[in-house]
Protein backbone atom coordinates (compact mmCIF):
# COMPACT_ATOMS: atom_id res chain seq x y z
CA UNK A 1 107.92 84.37 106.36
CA UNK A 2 108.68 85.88 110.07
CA UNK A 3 106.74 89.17 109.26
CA UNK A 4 103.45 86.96 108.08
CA UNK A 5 103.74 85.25 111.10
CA UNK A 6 104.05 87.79 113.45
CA UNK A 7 101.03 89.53 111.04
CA UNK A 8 98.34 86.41 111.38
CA UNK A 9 99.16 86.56 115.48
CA UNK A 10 98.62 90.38 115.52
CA UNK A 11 95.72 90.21 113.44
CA UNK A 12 94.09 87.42 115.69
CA UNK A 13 94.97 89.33 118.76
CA UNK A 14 93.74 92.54 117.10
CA UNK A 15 90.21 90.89 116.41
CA UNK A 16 89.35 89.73 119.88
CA UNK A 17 91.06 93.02 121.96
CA UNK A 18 89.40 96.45 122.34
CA UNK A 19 90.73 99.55 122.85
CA UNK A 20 89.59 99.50 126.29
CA UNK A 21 91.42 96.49 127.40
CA UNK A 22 95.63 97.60 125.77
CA UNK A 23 96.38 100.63 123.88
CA UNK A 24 98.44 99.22 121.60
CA UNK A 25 99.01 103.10 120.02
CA UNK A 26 100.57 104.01 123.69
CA UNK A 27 102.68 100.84 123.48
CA UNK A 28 104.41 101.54 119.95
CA UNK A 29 105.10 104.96 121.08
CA UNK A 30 106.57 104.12 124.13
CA UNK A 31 108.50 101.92 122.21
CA UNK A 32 109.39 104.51 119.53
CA UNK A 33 110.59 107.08 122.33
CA UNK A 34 112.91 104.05 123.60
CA UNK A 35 114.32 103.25 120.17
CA UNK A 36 114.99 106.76 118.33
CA UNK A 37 114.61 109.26 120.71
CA UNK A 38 116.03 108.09 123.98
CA UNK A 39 118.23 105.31 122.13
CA UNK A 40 117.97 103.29 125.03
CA UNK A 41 118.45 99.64 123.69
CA UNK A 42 117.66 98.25 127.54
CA UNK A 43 114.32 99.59 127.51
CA UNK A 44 113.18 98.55 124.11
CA UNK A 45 114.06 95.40 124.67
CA UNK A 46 111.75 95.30 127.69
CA UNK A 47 109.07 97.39 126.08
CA UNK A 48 109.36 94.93 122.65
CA UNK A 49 109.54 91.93 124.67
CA UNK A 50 105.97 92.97 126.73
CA UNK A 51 104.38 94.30 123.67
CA UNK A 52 105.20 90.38 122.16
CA UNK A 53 104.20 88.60 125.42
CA UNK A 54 100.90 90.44 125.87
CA UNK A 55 99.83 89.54 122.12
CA UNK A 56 101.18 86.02 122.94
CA UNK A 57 99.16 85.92 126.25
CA UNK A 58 95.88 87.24 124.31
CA UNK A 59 96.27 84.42 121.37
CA UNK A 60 96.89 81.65 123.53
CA UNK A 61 93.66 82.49 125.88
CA UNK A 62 91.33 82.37 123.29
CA UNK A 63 92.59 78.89 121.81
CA UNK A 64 89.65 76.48 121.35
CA UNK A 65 89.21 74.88 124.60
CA UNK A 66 90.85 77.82 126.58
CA UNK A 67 89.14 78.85 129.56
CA UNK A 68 89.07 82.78 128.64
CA UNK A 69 88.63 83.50 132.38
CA UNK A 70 92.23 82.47 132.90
């Protein structure tokens, strides 16, 4: 149940964001190098906690009767 969740918000977030406006490739590596490589559980946290908040922040802009300039 989480995972289609979290899929329907990426998916929305995915539809209305280009590649110009957040690499999300750059972000799961970054987050990759945190987790395995570097095995620095501070930083992923941070790095998974952005990555969340920025597809939160896109979703909730473009809610009907959002002002998509804010």
């Amino acid at each position: 149940m989480l995972y289609d969740k979290s899929e329907r918000y990426r998916n929305l977030a995915e539809q209305i964001t280009s590649p110009e406006e957040r690499d999300t490739v750059a972000e799961h590596k970054a987050l990759m190098e945190a987790t395995a490589i570097e095995r620095n559980a501070d930083k992923a946290i941070d790095l998974i906690a952005k990555h969340f908040r920025a597809t939160a922040n896109i979703n909730v802009k473009n809610l009907p009767g959002s002002d998509p300039r804010s």
